[in-house]
Each structure stands twice: as structure tokens, then as C-alpha cells.
PDB file of N, CA and C in Angstrom:
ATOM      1  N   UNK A   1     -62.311 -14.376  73.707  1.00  0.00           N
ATOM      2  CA  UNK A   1     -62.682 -15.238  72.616  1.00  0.00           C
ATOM      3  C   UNK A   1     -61.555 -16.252  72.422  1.00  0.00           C
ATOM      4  N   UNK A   2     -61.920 -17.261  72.917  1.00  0.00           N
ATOM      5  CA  UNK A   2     -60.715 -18.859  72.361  1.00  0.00           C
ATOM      6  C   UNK A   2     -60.548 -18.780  71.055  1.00  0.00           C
ATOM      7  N   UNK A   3     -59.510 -19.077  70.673  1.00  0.00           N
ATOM      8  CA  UNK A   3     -59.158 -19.026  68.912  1.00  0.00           C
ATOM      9  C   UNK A   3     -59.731 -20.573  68.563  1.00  0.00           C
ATOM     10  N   UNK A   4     -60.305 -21.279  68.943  1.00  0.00           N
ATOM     11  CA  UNK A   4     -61.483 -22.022  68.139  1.00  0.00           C
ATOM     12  C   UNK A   4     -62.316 -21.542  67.890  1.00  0.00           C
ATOM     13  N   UNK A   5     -62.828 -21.014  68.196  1.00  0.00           N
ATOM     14  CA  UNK A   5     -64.102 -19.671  67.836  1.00  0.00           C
ATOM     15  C   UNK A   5     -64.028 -18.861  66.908  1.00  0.00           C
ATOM     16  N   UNK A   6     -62.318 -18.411  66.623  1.00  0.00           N
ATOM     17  CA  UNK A   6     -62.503 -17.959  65.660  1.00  0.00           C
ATOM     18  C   UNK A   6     -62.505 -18.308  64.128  1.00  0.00           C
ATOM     19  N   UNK A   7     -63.233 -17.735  62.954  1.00  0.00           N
ATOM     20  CA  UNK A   7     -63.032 -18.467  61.499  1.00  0.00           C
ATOM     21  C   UNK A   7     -61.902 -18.642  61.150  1.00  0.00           C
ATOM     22  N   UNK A   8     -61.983 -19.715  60.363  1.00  0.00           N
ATOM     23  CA  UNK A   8     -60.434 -20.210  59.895  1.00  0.00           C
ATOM     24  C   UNK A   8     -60.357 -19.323  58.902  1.00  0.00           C
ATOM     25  N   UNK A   9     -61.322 -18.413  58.259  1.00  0.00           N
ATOM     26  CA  UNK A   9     -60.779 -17.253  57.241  1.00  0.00           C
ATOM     27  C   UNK A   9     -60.093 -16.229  57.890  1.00  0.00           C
ATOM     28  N   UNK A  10     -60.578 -16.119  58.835  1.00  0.00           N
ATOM     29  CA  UNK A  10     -59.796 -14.727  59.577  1.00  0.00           C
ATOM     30  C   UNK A  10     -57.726 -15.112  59.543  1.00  0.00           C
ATOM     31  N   UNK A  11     -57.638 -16.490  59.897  1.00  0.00           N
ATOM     32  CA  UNK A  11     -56.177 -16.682  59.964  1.00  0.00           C
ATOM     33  C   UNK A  11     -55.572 -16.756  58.559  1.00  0.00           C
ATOM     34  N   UNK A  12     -56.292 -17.495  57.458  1.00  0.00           N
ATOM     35  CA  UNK A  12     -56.169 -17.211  56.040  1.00  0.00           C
ATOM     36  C   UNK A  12     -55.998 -15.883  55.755  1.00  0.00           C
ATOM     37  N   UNK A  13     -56.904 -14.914  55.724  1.00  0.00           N
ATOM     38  CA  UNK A  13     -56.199 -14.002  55.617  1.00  0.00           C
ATOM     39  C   UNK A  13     -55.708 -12.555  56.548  1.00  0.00           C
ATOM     40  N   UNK A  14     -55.130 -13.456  57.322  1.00  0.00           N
ATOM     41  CA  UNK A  14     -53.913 -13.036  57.466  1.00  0.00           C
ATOM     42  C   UNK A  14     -52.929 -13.175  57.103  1.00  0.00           C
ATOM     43  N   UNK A  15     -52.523 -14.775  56.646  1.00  0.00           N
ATOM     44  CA  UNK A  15     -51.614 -15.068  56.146  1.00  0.00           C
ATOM     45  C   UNK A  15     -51.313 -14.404  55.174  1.00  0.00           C
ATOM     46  N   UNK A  16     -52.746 -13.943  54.009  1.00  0.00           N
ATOM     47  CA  UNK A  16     -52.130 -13.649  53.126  1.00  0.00           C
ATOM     48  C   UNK A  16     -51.934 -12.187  52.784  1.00  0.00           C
ATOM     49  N   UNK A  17     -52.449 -11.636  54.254  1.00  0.00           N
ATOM     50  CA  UNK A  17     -51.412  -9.729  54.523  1.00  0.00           C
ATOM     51  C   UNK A  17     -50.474  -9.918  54.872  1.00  0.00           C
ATOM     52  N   UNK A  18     -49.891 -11.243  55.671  1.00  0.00           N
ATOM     53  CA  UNK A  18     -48.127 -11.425  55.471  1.00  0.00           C
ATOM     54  C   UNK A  18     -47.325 -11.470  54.637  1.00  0.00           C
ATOM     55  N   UNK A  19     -48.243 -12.415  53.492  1.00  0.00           N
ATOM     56  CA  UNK A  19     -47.814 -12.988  52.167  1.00  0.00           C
ATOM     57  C   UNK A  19     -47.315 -11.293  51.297  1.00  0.00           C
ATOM     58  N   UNK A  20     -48.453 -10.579  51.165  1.00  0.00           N
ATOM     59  CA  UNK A  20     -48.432  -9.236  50.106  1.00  0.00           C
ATOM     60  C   UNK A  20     -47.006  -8.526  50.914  1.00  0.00           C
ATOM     61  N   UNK A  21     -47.366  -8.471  52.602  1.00  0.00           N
ATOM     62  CA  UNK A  21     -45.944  -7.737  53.117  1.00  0.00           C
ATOM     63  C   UNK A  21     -44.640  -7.940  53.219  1.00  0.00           C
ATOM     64  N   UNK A  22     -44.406  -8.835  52.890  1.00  0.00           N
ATOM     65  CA  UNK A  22     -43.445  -9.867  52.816  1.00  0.00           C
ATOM     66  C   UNK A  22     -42.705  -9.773  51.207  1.00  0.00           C
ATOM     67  N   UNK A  23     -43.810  -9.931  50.535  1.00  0.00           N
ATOM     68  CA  UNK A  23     -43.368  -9.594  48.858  1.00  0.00           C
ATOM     69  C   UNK A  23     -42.683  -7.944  48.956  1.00  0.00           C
ATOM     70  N   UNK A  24     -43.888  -7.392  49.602  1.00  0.00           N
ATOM     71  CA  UNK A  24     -43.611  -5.808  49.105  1.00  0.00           C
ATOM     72  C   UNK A  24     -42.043  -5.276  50.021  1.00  0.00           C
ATOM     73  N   UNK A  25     -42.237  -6.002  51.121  1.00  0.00           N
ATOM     74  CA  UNK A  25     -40.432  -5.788  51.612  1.00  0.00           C
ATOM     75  C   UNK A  25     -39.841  -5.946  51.126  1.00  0.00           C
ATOM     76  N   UNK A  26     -39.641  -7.234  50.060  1.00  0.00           N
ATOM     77  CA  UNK A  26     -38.501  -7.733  49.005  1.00  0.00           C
ATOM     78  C   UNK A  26     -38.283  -6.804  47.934  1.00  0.00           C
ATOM     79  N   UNK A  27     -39.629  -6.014  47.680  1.00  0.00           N
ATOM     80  CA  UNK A  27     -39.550  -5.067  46.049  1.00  0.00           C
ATOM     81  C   UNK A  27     -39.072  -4.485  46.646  1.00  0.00           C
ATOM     82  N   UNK A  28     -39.263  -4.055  48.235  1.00  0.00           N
ATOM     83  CA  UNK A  28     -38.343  -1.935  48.392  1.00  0.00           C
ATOM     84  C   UNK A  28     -36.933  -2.480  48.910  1.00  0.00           C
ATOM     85  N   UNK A  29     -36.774  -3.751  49.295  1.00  0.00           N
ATOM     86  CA  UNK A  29     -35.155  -3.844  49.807  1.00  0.00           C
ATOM     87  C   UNK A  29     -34.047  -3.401  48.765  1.00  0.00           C
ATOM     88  N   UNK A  30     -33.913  -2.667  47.703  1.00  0.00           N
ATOM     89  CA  UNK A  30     -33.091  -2.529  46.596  1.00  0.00           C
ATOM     90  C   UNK A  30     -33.230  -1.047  47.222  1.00  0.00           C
ATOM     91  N   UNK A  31     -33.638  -0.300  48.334  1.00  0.00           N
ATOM     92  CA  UNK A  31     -34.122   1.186  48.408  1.00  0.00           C
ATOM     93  C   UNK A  31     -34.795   1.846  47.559  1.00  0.00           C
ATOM     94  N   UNK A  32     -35.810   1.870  46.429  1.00  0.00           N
ATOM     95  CA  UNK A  32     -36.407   2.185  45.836  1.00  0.00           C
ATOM     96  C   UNK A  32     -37.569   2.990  46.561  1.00  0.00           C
ATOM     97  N   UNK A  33     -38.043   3.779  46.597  1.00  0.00           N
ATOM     98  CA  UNK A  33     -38.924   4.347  47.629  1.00  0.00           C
ATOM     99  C   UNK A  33     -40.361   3.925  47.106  1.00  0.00           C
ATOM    100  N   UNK A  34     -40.770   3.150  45.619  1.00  0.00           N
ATOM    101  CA  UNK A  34     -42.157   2.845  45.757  1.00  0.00           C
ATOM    102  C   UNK A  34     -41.503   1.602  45.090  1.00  0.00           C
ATOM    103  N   UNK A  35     -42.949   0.551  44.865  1.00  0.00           N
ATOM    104  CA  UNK A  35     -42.662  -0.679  44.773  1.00  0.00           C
ATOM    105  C   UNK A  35     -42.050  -0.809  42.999  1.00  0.00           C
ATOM    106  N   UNK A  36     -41.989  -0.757  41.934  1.00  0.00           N
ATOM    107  CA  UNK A  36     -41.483  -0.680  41.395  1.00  0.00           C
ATOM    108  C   UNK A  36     -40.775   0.535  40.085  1.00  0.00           C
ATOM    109  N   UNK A  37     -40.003   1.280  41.392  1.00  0.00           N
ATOM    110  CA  UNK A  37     -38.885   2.421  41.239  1.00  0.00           C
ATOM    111  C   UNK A  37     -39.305   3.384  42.124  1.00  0.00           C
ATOM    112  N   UNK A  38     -38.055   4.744  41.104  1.00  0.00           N
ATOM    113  CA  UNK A  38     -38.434   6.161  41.973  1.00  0.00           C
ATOM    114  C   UNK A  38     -39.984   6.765  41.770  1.00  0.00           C
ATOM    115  N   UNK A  39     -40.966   5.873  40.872  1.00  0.00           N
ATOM    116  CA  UNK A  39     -42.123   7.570  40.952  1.00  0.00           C
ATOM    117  C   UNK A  39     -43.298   6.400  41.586  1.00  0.00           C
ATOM    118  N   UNK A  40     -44.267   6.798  42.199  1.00  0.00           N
ATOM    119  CA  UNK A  40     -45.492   6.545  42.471  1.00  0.00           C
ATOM    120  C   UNK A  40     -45.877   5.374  41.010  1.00  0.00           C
ATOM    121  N   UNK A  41     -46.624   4.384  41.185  1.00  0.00           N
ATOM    122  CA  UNK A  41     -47.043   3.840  40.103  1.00  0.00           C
ATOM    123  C   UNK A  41     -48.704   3.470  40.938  1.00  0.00           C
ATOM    124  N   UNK A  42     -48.988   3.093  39.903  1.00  0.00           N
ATOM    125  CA  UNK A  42     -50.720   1.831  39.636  1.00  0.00           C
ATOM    126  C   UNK A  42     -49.865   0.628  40.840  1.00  0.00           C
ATOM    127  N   UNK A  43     -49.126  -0.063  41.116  1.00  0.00           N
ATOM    128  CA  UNK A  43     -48.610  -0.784  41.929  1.00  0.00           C
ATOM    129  C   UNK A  43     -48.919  -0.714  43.228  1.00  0.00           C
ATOM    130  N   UNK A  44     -48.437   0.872  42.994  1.00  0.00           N
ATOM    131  CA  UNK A  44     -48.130   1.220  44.853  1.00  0.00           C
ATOM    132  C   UNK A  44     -49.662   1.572  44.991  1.00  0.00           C
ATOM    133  N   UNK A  45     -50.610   2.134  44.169  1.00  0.00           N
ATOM    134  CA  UNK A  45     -52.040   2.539  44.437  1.00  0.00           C
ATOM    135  C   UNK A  45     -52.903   1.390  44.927  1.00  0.00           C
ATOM    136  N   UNK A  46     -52.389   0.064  44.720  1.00  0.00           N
ATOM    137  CA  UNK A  46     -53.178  -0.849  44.314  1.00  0.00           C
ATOM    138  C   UNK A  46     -53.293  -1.303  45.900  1.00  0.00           C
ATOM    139  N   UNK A  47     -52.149  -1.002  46.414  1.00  0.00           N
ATOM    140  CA  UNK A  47     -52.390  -1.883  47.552  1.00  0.00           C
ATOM    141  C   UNK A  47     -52.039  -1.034  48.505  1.00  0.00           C
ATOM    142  N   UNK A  48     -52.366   0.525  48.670  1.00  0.00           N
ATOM    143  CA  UNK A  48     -52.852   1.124  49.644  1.00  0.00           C
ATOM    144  C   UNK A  48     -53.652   0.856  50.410  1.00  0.00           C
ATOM    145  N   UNK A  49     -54.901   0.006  49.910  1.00  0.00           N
ATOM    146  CA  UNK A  49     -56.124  -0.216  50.938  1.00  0.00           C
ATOM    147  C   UNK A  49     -55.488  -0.798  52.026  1.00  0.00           C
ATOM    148  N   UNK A  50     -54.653  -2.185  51.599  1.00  0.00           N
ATOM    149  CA  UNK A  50     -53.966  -3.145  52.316  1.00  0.00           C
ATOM    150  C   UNK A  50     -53.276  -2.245  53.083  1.00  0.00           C
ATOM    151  N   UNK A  51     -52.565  -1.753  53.070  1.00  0.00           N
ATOM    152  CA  UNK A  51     -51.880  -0.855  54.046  1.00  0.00           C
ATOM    153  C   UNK A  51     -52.239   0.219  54.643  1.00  0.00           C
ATOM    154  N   UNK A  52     -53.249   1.009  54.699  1.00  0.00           N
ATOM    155  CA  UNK A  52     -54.232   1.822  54.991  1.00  0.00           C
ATOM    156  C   UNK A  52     -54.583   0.759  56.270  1.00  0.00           C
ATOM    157  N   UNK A  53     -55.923  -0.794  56.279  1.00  0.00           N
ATOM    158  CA  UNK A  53     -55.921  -1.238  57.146  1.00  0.00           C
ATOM    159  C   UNK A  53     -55.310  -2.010  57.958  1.00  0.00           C
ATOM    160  N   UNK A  54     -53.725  -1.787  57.488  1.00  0.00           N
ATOM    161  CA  UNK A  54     -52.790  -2.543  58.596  1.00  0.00           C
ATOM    162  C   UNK A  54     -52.585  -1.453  59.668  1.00  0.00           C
ATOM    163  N   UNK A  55     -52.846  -0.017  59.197  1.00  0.00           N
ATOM    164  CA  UNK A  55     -52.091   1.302  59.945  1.00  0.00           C
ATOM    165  C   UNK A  55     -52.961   1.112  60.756  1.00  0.00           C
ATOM    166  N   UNK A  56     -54.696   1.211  60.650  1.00  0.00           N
ATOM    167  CA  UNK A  56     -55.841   1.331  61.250  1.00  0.00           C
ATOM    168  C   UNK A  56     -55.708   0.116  62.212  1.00  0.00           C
ATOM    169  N   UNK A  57     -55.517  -0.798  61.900  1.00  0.00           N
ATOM    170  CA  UNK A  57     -55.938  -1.961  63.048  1.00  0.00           C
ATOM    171  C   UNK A  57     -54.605  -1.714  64.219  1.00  0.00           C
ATOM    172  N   UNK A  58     -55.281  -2.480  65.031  1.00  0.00           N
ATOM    173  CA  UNK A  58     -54.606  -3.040  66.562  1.00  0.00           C
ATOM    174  C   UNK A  58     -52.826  -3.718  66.167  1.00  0.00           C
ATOM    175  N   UNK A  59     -52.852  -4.281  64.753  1.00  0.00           N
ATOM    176  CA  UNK A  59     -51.301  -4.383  64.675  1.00  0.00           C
ATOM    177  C   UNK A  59     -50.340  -3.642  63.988  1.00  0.00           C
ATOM    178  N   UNK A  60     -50.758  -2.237  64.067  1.00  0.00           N
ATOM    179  CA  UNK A  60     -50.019  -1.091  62.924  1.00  0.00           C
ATOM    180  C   UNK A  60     -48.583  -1.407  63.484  1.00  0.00           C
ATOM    181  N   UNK A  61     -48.199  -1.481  65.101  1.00  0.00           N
ATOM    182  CA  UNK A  61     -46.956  -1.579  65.133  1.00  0.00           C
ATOM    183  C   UNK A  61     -46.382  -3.116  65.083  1.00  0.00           C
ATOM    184  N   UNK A  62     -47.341  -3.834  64.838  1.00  0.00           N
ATOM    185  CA  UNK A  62     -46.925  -5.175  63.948  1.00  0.00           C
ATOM    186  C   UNK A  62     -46.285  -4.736  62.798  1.00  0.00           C
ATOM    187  N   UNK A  63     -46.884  -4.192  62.034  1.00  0.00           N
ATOM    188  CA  UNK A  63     -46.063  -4.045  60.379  1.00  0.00           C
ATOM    189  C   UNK A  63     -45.240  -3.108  60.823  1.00  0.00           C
ATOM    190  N   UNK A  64     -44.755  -2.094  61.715  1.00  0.00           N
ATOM    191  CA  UNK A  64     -43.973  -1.170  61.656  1.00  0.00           C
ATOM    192  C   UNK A  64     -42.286  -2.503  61.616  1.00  0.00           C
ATOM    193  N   UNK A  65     -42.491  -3.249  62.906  1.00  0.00           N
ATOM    194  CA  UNK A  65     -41.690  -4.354  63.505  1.00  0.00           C
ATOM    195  C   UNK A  65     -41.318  -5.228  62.355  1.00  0.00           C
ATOM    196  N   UNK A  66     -42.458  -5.505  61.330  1.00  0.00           N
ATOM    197  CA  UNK A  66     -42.162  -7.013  61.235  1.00  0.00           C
ATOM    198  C   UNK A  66     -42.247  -6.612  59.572  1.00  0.00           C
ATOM    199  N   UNK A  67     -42.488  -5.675  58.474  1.00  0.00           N
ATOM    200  CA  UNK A  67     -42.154  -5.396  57.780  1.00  0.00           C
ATOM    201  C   UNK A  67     -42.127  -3.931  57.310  1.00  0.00           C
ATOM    202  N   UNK A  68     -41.011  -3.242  58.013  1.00  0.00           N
ATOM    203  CA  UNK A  68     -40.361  -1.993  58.169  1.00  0.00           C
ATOM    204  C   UNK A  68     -40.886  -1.244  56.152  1.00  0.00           C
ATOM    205  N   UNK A  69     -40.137  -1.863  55.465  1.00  0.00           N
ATOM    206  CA  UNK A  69     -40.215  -1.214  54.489  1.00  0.00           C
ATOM    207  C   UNK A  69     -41.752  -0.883  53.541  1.00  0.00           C
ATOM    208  N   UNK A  70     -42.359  -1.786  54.443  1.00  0.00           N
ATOM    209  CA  UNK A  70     -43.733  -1.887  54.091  1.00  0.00           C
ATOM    210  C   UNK A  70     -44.368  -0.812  54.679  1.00  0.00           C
ATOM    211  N   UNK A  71     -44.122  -0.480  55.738  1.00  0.00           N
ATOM    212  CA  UNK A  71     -44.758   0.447  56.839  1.00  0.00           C
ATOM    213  C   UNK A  71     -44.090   1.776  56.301  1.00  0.00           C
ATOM    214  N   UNK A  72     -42.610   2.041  55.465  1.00  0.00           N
ATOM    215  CA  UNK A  72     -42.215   2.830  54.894  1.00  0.00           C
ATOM    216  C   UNK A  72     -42.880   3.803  54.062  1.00  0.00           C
ATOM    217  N   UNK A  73     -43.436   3.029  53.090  1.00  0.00           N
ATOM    218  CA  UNK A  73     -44.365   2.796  51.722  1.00  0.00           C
ATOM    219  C   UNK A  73     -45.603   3.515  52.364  1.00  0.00           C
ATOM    220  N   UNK A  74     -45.846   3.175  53.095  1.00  0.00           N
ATOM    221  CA  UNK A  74     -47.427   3.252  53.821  1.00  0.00           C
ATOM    222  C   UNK A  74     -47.280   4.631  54.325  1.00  0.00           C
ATOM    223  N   UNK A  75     -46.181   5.493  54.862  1.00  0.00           N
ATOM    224  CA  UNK A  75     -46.035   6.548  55.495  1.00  0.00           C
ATOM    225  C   UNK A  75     -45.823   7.581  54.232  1.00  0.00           C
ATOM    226  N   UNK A  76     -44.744   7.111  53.181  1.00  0.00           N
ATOM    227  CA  UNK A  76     -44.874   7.941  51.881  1.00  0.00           C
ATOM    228  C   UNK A  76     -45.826   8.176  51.141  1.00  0.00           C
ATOM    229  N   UNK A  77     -46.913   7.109  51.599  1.00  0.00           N
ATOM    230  CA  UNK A  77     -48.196   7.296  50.259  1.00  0.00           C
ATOM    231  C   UNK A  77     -49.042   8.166  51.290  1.00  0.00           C
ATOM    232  N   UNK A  78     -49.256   8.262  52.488  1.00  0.00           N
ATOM    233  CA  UNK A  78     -49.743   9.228  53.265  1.00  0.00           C
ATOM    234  C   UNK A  78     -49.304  10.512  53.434  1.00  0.00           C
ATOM    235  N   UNK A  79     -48.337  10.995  52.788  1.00  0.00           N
ATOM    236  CA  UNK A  79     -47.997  12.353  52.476  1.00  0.00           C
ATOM    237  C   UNK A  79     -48.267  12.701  50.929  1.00  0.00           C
ATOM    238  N   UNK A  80     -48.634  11.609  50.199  1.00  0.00           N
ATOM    239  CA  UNK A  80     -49.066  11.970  48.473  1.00  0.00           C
ATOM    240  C   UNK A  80     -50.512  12.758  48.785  1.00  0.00           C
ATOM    241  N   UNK A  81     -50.608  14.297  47.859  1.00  0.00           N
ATOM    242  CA  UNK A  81     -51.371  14.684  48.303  1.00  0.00           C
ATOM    243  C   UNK A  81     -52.685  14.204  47.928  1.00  0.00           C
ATOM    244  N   UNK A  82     -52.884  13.122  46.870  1.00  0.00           N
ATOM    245  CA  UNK A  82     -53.678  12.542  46.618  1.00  0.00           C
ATOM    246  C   UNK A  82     -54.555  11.564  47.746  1.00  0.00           C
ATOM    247  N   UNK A  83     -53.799  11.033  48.436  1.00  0.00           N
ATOM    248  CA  UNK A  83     -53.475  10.294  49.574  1.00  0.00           C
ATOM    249  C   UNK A  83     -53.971  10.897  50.782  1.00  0.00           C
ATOM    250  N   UNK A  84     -53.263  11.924  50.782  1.00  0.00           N
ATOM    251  CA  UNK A  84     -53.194  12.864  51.965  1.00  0.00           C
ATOM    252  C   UNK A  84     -54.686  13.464  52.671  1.00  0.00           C
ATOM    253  N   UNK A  85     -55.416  13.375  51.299  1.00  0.00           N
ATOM    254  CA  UNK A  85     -57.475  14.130  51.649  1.00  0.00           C
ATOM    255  C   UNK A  85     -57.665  12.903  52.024  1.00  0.00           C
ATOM    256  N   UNK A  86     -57.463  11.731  52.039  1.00  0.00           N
ATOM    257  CA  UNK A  86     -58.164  10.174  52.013  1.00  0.00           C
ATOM    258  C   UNK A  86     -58.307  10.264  53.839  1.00  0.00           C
ATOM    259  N   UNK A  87     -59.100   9.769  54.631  1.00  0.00           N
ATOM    260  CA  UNK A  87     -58.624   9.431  55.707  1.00  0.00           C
ATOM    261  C   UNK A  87     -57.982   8.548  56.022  1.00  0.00           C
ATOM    262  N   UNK A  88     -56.724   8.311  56.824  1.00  0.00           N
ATOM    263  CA  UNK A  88     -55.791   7.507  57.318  1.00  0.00           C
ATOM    264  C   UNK A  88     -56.154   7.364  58.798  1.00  0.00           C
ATOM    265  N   UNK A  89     -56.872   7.862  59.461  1.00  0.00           N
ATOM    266  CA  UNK A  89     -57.491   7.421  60.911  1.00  0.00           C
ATOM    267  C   UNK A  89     -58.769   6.945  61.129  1.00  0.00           C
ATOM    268  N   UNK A  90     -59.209   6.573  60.256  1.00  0.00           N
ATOM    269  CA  UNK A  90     -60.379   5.806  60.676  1.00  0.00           C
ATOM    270  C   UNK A  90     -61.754   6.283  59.715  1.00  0.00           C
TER     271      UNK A  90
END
């Protein structure tokens, strides 16, 4: 598939799963283990989905590479046992 073919939404958003990963690297660079502090919040719930389908797709080791602390986040909320019944493979 030539990338003229593809929708210009598809590159939009992407940009803007860079945009959210990019933010959320900046909240955990202080080492905080969720996005704002030590406990689980409504924050970090919110944007599990988002990170749920970065793990699932073809660029999981994109975000591992390109925003580490994001991919961090994403591995801690997959051991919450709340988390944990959800499927994370598909």
C-alpha cells in the first residue's frame, strides 16, 4: 500500500499517540511510577486504552524505544489486578 492511499486521518492520529506519549514521558520523568504520583489515579485509567493499543499493534517496540516511560506505565498497569483480568493480547 503507497502512503497516498493511505487517509490523512490515519497519520493525524498518530501524531496525536505521539502527542499523549510524549506528554505522559514528561509526567513520569520526575520517577513517579503513575502519571500524577505514587498511587494509581483516574489519570493513569484514562489512558490505558491508548496504551493497551500501542502494546497490541505492530509498533509496541516503537513505544518501548521511543517513549520508555510510557511503555513503563503500560507494563505497571498490566500487573494492577484490576488490569490484569482485562486482556492485554488481543
Amino acid at each position: 500500500m503507497s502512503r497516498a492511499s493511505i487517509s490523512p486521518y490515519v497519520f493525524q492520529g498518530i501524531a496525536m499517540f505521539e502527542k499523549l506519549f510524549a506528554a505522559m514521558d514528561d509526567a513520569l520523568a520526575g520517577g513517579a511510577p503513575w502519571l500524577v504520583g505514587n498511587d494509581l489515579s483516574l489519570g493513569d485509567i484514562n489512558v490505558m486504552p491508548f496504551g493497551r493499543e500501542a502494546r497490541l499493534s505492530r509498533h509496541a517496540r516503537c513505544l518501548d524505544r521511543r517513549s520508555p516511560e510510557c511503555a513503563a506505565l503500560v507494563r505497571r498497569a498490566q500487573a494492577v489486578p484490576g488490569f490484569a483480568r482485562r486482556s492485554w493480547t488481543g
